[in-house]
PDB file of N, CA and C in Angstrom:
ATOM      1  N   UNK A   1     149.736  94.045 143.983  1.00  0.00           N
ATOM      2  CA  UNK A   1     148.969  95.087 143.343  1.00  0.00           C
ATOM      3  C   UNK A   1     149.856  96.313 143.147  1.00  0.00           C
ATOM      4  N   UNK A   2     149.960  96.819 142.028  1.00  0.00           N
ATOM      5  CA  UNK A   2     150.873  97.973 141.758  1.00  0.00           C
ATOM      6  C   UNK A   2     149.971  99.382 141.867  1.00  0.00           C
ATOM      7  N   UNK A   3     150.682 100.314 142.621  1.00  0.00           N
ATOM      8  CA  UNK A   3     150.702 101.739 143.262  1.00  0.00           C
ATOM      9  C   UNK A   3     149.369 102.231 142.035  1.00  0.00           C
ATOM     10  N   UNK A   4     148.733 103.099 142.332  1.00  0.00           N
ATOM     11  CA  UNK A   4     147.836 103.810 141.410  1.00  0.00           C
ATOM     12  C   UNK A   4     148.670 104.735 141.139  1.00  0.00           C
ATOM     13  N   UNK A   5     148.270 105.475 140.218  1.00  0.00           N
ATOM     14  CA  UNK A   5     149.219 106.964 139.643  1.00  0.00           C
ATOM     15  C   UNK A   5     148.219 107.967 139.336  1.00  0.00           C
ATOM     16  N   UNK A   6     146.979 107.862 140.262  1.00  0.00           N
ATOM     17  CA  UNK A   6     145.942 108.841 140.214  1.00  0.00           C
ATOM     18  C   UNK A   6     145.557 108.934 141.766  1.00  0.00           C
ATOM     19  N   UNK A   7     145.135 109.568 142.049  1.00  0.00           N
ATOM     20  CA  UNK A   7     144.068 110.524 143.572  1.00  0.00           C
ATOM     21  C   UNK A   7     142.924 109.327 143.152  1.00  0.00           C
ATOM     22  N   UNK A   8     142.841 108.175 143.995  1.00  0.00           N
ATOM     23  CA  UNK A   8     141.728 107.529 144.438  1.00  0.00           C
ATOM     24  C   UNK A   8     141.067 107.743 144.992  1.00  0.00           C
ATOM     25  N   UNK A   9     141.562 108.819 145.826  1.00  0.00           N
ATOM     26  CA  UNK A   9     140.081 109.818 146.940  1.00  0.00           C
ATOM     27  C   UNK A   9     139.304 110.685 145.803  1.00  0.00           C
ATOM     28  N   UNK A  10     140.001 110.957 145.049  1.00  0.00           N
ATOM     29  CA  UNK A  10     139.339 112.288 144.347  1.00  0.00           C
ATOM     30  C   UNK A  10     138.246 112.392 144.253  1.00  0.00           C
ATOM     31  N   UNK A  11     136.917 113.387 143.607  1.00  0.00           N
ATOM     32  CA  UNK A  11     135.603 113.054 143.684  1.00  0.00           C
ATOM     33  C   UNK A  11     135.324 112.253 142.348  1.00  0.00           C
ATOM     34  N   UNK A  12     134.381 111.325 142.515  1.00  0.00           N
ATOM     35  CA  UNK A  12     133.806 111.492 141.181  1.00  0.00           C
ATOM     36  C   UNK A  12     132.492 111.933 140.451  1.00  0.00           C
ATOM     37  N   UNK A  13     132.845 112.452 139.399  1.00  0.00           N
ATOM     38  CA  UNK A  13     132.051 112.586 138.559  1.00  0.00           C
ATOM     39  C   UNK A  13     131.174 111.912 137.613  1.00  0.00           C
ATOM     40  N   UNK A  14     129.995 112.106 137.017  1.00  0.00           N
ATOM     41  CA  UNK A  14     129.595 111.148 136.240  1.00  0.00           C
ATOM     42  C   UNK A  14     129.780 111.703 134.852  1.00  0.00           C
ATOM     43  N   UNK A  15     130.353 111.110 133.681  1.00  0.00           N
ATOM     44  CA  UNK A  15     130.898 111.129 132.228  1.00  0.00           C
ATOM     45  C   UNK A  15     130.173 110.491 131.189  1.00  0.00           C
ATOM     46  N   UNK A  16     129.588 111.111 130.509  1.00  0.00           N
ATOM     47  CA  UNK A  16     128.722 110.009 129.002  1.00  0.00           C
ATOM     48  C   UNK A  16     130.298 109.748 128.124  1.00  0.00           C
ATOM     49  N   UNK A  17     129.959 108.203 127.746  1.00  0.00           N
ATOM     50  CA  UNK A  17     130.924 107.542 126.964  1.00  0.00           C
ATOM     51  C   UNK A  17     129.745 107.205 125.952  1.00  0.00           C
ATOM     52  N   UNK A  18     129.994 106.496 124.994  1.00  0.00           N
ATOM     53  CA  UNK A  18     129.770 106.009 123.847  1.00  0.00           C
ATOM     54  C   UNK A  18     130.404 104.766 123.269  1.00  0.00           C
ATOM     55  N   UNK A  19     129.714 104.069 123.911  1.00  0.00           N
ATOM     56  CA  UNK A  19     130.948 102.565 124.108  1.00  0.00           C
ATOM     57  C   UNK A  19     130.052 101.223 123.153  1.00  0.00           C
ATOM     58  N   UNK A  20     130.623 100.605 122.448  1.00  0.00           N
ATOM     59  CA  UNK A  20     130.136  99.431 121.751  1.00  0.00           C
ATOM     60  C   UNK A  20     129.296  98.482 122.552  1.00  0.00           C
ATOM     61  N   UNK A  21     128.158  98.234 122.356  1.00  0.00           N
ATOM     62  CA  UNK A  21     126.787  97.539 123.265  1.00  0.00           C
ATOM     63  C   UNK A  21     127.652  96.183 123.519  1.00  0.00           C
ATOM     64  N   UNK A  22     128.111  95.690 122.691  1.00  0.00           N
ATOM     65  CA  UNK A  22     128.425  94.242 123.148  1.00  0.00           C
ATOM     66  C   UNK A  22     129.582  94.147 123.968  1.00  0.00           C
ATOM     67  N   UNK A  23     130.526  94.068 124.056  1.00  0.00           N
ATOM     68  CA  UNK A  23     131.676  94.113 125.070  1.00  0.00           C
ATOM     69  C   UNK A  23     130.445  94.720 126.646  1.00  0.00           C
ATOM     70  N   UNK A  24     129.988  95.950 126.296  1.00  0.00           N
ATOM     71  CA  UNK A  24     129.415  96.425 127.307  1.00  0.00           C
ATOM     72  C   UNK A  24     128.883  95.106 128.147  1.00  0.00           C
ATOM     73  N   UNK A  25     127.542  94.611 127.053  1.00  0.00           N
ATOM     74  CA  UNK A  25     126.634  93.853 127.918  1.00  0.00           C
ATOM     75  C   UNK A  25     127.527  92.390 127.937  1.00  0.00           C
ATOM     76  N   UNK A  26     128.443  92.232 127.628  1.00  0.00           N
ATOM     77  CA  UNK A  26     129.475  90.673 128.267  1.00  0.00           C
ATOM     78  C   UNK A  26     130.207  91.010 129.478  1.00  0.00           C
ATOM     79  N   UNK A  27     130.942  92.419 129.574  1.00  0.00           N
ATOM     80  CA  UNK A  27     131.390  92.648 130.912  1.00  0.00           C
ATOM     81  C   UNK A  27     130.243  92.744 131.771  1.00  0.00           C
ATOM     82  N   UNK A  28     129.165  93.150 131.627  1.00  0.00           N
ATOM     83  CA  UNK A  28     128.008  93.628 132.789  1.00  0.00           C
ATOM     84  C   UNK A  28     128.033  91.971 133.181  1.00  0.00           C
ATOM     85  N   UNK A  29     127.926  90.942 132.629  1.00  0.00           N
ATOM     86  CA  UNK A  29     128.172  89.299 132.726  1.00  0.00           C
ATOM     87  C   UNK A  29     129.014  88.959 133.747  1.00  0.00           C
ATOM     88  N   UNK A  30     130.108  89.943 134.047  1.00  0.00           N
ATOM     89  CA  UNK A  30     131.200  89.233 134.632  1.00  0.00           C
ATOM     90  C   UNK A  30     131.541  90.072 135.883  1.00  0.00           C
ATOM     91  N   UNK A  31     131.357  91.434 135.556  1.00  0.00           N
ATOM     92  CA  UNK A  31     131.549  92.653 136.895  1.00  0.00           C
ATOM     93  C   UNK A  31     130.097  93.338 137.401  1.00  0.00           C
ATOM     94  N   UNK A  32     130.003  94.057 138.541  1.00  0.00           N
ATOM     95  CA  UNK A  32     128.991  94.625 138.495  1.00  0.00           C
ATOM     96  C   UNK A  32     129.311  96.266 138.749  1.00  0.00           C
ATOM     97  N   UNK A  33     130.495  96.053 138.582  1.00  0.00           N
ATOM     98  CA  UNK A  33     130.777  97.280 139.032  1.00  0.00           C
ATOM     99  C   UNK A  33     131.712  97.832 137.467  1.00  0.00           C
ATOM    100  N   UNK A  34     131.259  98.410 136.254  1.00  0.00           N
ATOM    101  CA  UNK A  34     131.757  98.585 134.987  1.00  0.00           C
ATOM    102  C   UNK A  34     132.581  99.672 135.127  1.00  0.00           C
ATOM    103  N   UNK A  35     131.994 101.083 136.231  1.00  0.00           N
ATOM    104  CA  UNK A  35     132.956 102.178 136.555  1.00  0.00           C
ATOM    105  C   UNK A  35     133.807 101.596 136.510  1.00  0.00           C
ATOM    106  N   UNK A  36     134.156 100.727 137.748  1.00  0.00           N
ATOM    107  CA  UNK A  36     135.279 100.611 138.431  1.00  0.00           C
ATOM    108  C   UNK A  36     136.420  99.893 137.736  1.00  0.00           C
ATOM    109  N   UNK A  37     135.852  98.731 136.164  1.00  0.00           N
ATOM    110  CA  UNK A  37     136.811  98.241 135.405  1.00  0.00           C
ATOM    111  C   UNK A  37     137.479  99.619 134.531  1.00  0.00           C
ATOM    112  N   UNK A  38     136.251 100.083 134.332  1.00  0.00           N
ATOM    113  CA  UNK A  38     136.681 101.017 133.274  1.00  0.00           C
ATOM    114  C   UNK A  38     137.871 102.287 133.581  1.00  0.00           C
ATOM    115  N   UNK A  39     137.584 102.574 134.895  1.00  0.00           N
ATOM    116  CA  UNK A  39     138.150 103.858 135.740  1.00  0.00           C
ATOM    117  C   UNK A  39     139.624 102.818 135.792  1.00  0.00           C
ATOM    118  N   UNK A  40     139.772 101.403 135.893  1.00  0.00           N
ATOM    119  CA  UNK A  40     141.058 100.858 136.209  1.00  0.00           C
ATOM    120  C   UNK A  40     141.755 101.116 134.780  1.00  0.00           C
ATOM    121  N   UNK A  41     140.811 100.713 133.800  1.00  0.00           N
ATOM    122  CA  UNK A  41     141.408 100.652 132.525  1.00  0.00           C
ATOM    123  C   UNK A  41     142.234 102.075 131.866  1.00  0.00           C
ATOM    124  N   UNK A  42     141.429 103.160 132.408  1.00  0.00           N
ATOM    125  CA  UNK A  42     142.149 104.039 132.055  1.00  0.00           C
ATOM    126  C   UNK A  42     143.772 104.428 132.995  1.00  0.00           C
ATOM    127  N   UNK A  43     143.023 104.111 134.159  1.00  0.00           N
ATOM    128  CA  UNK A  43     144.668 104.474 134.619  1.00  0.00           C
ATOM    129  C   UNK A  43     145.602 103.964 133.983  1.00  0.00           C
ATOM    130  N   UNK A  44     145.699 102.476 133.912  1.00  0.00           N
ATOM    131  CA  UNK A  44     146.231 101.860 132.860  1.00  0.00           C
ATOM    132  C   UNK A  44     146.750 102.593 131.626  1.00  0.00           C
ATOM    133  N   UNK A  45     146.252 103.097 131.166  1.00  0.00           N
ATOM    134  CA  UNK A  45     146.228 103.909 130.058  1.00  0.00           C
ATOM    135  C   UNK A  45     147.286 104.939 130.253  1.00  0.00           C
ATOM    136  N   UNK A  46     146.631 105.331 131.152  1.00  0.00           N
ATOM    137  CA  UNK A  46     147.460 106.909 131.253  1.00  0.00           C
ATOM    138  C   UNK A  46     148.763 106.560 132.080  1.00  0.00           C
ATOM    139  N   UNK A  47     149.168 105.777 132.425  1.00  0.00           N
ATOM    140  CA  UNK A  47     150.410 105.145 132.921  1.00  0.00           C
ATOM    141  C   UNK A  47     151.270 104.699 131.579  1.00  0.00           C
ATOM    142  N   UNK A  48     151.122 103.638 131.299  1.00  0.00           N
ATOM    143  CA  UNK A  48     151.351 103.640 129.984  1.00  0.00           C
ATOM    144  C   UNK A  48     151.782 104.342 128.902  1.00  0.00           C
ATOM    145  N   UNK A  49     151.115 105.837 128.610  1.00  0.00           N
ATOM    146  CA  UNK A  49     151.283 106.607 127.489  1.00  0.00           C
ATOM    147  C   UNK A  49     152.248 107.613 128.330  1.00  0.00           C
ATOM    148  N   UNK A  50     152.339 107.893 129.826  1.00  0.00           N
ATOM    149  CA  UNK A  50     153.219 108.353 130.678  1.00  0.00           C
ATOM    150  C   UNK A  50     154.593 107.877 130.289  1.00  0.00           C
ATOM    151  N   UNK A  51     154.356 106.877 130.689  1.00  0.00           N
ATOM    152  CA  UNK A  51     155.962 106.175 130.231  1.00  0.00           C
ATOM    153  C   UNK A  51     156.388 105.936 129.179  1.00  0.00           C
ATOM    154  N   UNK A  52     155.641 105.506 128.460  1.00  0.00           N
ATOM    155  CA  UNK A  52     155.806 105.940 126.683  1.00  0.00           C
ATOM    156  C   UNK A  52     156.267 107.399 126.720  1.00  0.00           C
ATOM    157  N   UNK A  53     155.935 108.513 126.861  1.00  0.00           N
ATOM    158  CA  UNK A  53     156.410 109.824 127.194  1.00  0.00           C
ATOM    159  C   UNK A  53     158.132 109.602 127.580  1.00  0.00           C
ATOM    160  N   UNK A  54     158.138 109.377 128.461  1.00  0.00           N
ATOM    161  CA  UNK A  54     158.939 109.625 129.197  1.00  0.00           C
ATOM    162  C   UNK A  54     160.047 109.308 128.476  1.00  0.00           C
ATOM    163  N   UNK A  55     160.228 107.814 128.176  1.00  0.00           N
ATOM    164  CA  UNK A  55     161.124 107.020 127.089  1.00  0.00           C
ATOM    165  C   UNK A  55     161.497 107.733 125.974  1.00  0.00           C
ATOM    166  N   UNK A  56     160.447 108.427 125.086  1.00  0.00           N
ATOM    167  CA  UNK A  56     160.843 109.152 124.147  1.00  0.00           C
ATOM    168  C   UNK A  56     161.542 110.458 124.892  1.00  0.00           C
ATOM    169  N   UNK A  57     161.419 110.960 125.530  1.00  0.00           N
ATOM    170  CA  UNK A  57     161.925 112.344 126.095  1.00  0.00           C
ATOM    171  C   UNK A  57     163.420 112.048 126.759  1.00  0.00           C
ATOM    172  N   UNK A  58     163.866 110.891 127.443  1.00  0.00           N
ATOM    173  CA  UNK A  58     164.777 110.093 127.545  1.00  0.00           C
ATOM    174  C   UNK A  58     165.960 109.970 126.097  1.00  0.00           C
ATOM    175  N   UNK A  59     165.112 109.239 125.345  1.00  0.00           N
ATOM    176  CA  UNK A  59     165.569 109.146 123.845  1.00  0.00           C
ATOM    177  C   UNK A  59     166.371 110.068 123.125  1.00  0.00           C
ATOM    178  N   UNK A  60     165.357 111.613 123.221  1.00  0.00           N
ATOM    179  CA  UNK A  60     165.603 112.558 122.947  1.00  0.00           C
ATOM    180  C   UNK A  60     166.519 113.743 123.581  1.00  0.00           C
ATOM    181  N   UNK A  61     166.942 113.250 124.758  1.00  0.00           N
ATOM    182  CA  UNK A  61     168.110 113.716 125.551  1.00  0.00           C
ATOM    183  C   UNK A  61     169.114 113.617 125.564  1.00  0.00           C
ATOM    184  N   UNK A  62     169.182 111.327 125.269  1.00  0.00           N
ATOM    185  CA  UNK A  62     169.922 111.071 124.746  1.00  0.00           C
ATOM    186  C   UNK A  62     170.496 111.397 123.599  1.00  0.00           C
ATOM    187  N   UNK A  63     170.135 111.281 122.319  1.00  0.00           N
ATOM    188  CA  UNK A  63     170.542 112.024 121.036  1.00  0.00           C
ATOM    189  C   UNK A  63     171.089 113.214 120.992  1.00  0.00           C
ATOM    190  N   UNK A  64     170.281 114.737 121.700  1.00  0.00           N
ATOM    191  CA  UNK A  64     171.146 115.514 122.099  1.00  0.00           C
ATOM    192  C   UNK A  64     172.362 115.601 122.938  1.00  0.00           C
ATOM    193  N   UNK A  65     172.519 114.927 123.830  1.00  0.00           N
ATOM    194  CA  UNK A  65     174.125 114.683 124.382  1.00  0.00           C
ATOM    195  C   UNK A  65     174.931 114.082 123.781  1.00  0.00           C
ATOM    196  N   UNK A  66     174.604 113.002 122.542  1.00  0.00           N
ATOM    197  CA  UNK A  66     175.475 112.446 121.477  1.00  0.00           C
ATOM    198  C   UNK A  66     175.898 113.646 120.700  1.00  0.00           C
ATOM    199  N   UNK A  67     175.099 114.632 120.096  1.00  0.00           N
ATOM    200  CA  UNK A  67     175.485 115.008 119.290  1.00  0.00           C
ATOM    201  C   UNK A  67     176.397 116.450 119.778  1.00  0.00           C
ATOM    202  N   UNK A  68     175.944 117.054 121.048  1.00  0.00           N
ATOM    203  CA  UNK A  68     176.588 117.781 121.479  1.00  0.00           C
ATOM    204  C   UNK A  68     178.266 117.736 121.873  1.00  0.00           C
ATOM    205  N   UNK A  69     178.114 116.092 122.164  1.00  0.00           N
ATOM    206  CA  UNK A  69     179.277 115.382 122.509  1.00  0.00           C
ATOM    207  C   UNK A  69     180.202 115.258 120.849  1.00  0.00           C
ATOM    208  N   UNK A  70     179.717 114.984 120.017  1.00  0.00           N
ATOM    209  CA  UNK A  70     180.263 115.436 118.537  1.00  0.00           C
ATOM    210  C   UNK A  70     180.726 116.444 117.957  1.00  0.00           C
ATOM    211  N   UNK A  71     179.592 117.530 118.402  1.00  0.00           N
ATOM    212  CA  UNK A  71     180.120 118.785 118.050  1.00  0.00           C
ATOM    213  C   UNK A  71     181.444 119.116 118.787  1.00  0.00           C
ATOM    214  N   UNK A  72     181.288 119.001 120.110  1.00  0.00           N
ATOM    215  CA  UNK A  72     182.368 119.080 121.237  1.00  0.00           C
ATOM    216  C   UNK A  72     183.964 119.040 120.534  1.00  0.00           C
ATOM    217  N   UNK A  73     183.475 117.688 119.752  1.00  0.00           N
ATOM    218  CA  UNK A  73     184.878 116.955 119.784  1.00  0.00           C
ATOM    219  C   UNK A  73     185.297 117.497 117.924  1.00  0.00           C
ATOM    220  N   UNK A  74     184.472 117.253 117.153  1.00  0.00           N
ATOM    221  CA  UNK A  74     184.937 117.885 115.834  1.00  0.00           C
ATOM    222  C   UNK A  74     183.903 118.927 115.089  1.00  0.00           C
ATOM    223  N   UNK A  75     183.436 119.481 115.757  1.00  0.00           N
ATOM    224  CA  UNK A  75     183.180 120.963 115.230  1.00  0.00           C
ATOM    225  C   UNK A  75     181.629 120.379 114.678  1.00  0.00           C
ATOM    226  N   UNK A  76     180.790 121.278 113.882  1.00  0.00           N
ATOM    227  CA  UNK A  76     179.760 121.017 113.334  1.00  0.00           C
ATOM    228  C   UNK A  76     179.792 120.937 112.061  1.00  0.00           C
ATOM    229  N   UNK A  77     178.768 120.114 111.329  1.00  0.00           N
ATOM    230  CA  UNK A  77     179.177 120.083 110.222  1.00  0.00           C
ATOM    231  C   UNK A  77     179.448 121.320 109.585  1.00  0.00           C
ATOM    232  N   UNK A  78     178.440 122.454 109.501  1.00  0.00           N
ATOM    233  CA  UNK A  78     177.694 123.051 109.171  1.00  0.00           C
ATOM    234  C   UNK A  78     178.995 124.406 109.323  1.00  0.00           C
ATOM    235  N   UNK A  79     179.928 124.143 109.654  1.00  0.00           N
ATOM    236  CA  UNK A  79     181.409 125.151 109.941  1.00  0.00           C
ATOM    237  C   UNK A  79     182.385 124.933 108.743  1.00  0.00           C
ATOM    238  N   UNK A  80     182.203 124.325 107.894  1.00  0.00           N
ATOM    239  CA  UNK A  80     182.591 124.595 106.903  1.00  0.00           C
ATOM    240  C   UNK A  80     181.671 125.176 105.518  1.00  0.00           C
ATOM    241  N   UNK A  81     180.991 125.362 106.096  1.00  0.00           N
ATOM    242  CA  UNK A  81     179.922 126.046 105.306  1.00  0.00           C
ATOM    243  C   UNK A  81     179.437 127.729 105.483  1.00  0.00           C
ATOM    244  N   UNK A  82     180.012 127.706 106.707  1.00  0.00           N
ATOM    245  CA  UNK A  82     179.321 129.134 107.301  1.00  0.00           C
ATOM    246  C   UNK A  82     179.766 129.877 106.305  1.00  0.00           C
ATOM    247  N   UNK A  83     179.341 131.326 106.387  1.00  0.00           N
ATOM    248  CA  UNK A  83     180.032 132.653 105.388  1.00  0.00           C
ATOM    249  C   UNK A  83     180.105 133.224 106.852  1.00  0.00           C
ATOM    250  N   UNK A  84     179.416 133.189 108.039  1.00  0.00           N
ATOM    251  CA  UNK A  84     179.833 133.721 109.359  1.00  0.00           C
ATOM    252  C   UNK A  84     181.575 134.616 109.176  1.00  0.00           C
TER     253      UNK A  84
END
């Protein structure tokens, strides 16, 4: 079972959703506890779009140290252009 990435103690609250009747009433079929799929599903979620985050911000670090590493080495383009 992999680590949660939320406060499982935390309190809860109760939330109105607006959720499609059928999926609803096929899971009520299979769990009895729908919070508790649903509350999993989002962590899920928000783990997910976390690391999706992250990757791009990664990405984007990367690219800047390429290009800094360019400038470094032969100037910017943009130096033969200056009127500076």
């Amino acid at each position: 079972m992999k680590p949660r990435t939320f406060n499982s103690e935390a309190r809860k609250r109760p939330v109105n959703l607006t959720l499609n009747e059928d999926p609803v009433v096929q899971l009520r079929g299979l769990t009895n506890n729908l919070s508790g799929v649903v509350e999993s599903l989002l962590a899920d979620y928000v783990e997910h779009e976390h690391r999706q985050r992250m990757a791009r911000a990664g990405t984007l670090e990367a690219t800047i140290s390429l290009w800094d590493a360019f400038n470094a080495g032969h100037g910017s383009f943009a130096d033969e252009y200056s009127t500076l």
